[in-house]
C-alpha atoms as a PDB file:
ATOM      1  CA  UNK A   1       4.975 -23.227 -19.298  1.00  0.00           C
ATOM      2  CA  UNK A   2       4.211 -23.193 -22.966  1.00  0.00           C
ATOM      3  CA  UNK A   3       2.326 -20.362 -24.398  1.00  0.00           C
ATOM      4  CA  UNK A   4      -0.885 -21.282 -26.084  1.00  0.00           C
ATOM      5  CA  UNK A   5       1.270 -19.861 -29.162  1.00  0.00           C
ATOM      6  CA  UNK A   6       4.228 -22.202 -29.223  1.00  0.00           C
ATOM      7  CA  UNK A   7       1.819 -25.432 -28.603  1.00  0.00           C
ATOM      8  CA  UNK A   8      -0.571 -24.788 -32.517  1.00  0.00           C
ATOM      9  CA  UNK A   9       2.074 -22.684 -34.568  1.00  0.00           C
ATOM     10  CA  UNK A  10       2.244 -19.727 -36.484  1.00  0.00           C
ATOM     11  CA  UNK A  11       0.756 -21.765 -39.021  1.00  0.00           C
ATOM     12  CA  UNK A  12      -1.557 -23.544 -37.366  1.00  0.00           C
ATOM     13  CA  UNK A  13      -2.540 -19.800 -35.762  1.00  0.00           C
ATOM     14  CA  UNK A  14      -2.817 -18.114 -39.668  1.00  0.00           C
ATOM     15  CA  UNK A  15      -5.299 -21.309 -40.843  1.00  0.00           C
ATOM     16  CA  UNK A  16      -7.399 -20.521 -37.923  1.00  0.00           C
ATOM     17  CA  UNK A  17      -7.669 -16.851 -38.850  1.00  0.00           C
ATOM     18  CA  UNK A  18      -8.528 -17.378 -42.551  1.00  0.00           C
ATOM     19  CA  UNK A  19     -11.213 -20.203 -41.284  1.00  0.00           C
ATOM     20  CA  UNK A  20     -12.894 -17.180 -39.196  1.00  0.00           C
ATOM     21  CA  UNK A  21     -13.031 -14.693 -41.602  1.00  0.00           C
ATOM     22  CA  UNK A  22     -14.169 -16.859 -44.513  1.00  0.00           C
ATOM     23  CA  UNK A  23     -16.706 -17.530 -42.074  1.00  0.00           C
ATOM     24  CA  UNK A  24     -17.565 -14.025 -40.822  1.00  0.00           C
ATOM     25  CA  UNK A  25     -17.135 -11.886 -44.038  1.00  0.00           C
ATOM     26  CA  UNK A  26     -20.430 -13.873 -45.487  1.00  0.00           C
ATOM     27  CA  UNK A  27     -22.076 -13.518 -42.192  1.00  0.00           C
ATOM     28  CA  UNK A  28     -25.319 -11.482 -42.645  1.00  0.00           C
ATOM     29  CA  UNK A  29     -24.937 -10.780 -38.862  1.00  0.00           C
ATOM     30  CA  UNK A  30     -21.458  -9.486 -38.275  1.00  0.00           C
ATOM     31  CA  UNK A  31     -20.513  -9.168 -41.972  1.00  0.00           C
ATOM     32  CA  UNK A  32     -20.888  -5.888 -41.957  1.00  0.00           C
ATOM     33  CA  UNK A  33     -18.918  -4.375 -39.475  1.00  0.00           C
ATOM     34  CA  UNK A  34     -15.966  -5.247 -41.552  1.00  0.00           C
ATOM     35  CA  UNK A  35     -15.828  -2.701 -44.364  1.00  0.00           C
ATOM     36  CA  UNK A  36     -11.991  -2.083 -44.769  1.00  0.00           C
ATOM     37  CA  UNK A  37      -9.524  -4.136 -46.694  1.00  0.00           C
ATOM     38  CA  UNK A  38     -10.025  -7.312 -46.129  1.00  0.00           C
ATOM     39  CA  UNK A  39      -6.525  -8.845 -46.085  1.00  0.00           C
ATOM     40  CA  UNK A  40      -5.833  -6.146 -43.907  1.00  0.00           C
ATOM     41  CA  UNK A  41      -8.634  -7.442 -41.534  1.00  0.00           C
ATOM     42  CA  UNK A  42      -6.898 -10.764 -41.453  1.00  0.00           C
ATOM     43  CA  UNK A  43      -3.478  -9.891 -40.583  1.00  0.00           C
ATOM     44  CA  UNK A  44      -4.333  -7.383 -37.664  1.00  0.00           C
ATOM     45  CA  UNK A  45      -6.055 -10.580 -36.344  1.00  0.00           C
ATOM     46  CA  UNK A  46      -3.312 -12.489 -36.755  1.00  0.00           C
ATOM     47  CA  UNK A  47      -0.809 -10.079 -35.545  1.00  0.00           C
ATOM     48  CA  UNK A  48      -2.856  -9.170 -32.515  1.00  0.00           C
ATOM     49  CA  UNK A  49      -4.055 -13.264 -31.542  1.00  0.00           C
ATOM     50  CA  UNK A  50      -0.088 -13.831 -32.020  1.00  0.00           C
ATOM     51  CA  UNK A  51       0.655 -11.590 -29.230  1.00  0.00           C
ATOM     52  CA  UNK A  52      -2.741 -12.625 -27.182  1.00  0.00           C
ATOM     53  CA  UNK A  53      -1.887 -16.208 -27.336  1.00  0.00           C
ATOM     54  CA  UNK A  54       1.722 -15.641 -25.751  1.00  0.00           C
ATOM     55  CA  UNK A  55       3.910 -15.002 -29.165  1.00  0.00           C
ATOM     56  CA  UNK A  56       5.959 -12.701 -30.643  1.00  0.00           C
ATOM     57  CA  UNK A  57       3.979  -8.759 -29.725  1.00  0.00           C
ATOM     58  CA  UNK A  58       3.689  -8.321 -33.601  1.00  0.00           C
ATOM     59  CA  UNK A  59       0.592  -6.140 -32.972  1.00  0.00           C
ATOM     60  CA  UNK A  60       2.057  -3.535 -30.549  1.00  0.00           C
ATOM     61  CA  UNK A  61       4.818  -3.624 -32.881  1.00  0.00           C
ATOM     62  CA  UNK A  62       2.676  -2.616 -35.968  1.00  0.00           C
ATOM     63  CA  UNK A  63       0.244  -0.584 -34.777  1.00  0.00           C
ATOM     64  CA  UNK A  64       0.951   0.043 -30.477  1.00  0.00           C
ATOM     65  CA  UNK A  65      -1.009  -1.118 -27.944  1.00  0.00           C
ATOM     66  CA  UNK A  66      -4.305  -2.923 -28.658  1.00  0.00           C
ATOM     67  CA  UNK A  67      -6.445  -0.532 -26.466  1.00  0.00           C
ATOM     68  CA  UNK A  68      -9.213  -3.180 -27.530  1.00  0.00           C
ATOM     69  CA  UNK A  69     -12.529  -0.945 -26.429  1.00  0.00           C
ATOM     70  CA  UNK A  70     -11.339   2.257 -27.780  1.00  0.00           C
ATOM     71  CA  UNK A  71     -10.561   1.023 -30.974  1.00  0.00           C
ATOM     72  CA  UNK A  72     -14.175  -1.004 -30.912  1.00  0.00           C
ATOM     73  CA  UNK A  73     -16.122   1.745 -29.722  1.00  0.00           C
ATOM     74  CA  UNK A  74     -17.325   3.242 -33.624  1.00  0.00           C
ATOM     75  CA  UNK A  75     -18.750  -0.414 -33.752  1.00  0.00           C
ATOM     76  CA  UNK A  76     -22.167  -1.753 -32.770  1.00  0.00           C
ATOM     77  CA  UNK A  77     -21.229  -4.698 -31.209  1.00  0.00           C
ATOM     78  CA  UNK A  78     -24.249  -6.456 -29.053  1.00  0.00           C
ATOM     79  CA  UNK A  79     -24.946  -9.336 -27.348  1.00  0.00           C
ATOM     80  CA  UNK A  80     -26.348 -10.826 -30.656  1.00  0.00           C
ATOM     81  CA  UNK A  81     -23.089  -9.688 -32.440  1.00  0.00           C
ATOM     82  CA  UNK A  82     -20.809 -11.128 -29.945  1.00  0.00           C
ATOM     83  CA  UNK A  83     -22.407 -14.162 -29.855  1.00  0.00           C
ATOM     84  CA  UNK A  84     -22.411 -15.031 -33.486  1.00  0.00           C
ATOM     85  CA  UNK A  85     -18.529 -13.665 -33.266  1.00  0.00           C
ATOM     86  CA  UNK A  86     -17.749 -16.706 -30.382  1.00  0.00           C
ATOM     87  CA  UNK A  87     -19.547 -18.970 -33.163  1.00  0.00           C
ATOM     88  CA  UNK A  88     -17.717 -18.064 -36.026  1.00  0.00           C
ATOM     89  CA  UNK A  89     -14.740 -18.681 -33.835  1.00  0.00           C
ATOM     90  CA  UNK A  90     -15.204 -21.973 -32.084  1.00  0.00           C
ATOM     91  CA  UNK A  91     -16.348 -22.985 -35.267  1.00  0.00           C
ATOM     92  CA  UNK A  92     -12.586 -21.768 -37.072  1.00  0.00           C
ATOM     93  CA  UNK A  93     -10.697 -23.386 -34.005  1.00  0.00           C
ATOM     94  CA  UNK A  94     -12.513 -26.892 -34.702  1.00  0.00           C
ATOM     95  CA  UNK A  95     -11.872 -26.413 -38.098  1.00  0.00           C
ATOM     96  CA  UNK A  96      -8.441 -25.924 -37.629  1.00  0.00           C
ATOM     97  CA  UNK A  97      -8.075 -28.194 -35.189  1.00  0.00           C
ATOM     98  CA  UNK A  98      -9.106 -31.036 -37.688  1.00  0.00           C
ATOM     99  CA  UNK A  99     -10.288 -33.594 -35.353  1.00  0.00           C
ATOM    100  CA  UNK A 100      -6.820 -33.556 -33.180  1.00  0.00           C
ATOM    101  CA  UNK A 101      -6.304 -33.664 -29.757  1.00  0.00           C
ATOM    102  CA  UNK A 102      -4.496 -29.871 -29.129  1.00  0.00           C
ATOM    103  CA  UNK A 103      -4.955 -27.363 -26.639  1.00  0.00           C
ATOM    104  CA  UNK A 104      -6.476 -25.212 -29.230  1.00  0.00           C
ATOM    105  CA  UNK A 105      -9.490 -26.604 -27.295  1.00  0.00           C
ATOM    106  CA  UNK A 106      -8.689 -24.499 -24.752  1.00  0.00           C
ATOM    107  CA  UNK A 107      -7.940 -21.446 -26.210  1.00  0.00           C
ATOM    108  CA  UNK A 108     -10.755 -19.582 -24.974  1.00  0.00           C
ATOM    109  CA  UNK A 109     -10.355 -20.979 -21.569  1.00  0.00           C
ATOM    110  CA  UNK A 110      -6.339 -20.655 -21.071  1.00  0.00           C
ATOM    111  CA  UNK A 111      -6.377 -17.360 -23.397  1.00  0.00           C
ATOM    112  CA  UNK A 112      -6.127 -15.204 -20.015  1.00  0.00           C
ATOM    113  CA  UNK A 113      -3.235 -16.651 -18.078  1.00  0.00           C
ATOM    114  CA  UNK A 114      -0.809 -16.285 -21.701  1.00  0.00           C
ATOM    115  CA  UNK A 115      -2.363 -12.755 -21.485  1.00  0.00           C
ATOM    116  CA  UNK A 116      -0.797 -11.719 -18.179  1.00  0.00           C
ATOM    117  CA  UNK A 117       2.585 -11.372 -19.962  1.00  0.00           C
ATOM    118  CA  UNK A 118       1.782  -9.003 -23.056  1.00  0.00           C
ATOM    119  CA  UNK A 119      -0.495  -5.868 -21.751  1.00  0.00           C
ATOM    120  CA  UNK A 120      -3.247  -6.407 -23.592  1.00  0.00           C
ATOM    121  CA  UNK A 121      -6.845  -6.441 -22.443  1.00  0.00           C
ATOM    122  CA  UNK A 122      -9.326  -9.371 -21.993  1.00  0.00           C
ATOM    123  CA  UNK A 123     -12.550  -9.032 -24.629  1.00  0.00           C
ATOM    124  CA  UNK A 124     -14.689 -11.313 -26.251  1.00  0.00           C
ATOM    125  CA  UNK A 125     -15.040  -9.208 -29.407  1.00  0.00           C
ATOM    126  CA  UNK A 126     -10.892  -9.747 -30.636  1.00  0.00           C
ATOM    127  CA  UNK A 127     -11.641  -8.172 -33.932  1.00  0.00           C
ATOM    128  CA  UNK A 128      -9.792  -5.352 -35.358  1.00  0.00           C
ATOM    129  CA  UNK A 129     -10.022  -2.936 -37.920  1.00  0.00           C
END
């Protein structure tokens, strides 16, 4: 079975990323939980939806184990927050889906069974710092 990974690309994967954070570095919402170096921002995402999605484990590699609540615990992340996180997403994934027909789609819904494989923990909020 293909990962979720090998079926959009590393590239495909990094357009996605950028789409979100253009998106969520201007939002007046969630904006502001993201204080640290930006490109940094970017390529933790990266790395760690790389490994999520069934790819190389580029994350734990960098920086260990995702330990996903730990590491989002100084943040205030509500209902509100998470919410307007899922939007900024789904709207990046559309984006970067560009009208095709690619499992993309189901990213959200397929996310889990590529995550069986890599140790990492199932969250809505995916962000990292």
């Amino acid at each position: 079975m293909d990962s979720i990974y090998s079926k959009i690309g590393p590239e495909k994967l990094r357009a996605i990323v950028d789409s979100f954070y253009d998106l969520v570095f201007v939002n007046e919402i969630i904006g502001p939980l993201f204080q640290t170096d930006k490109s940094l921002i970017r390529d933790k995402q990266y790395q760690f939806l790389t490994q999520f999605l069934g790819g190389p484990h580029l994350y734990s590699a960098s920086y260990g184990h995702p330990r996903m609540r730990m590491r989002h615990l100084p943040h205030k992340i509500d209902q509100v927050a998470m919410e307007e996180w899922l939007r900024c997403m789904r709207k990046a994934i559309d984006t970067g889906n560009n009208g095709n027909d690619n499992d993309t789609d189901n990213a959200n819904v397929n996310a889990n069974d590529n995550n069986n494989n890599n140790n990492t923990t199932t969250t809505t909020t995916t962000t990292t710092h």
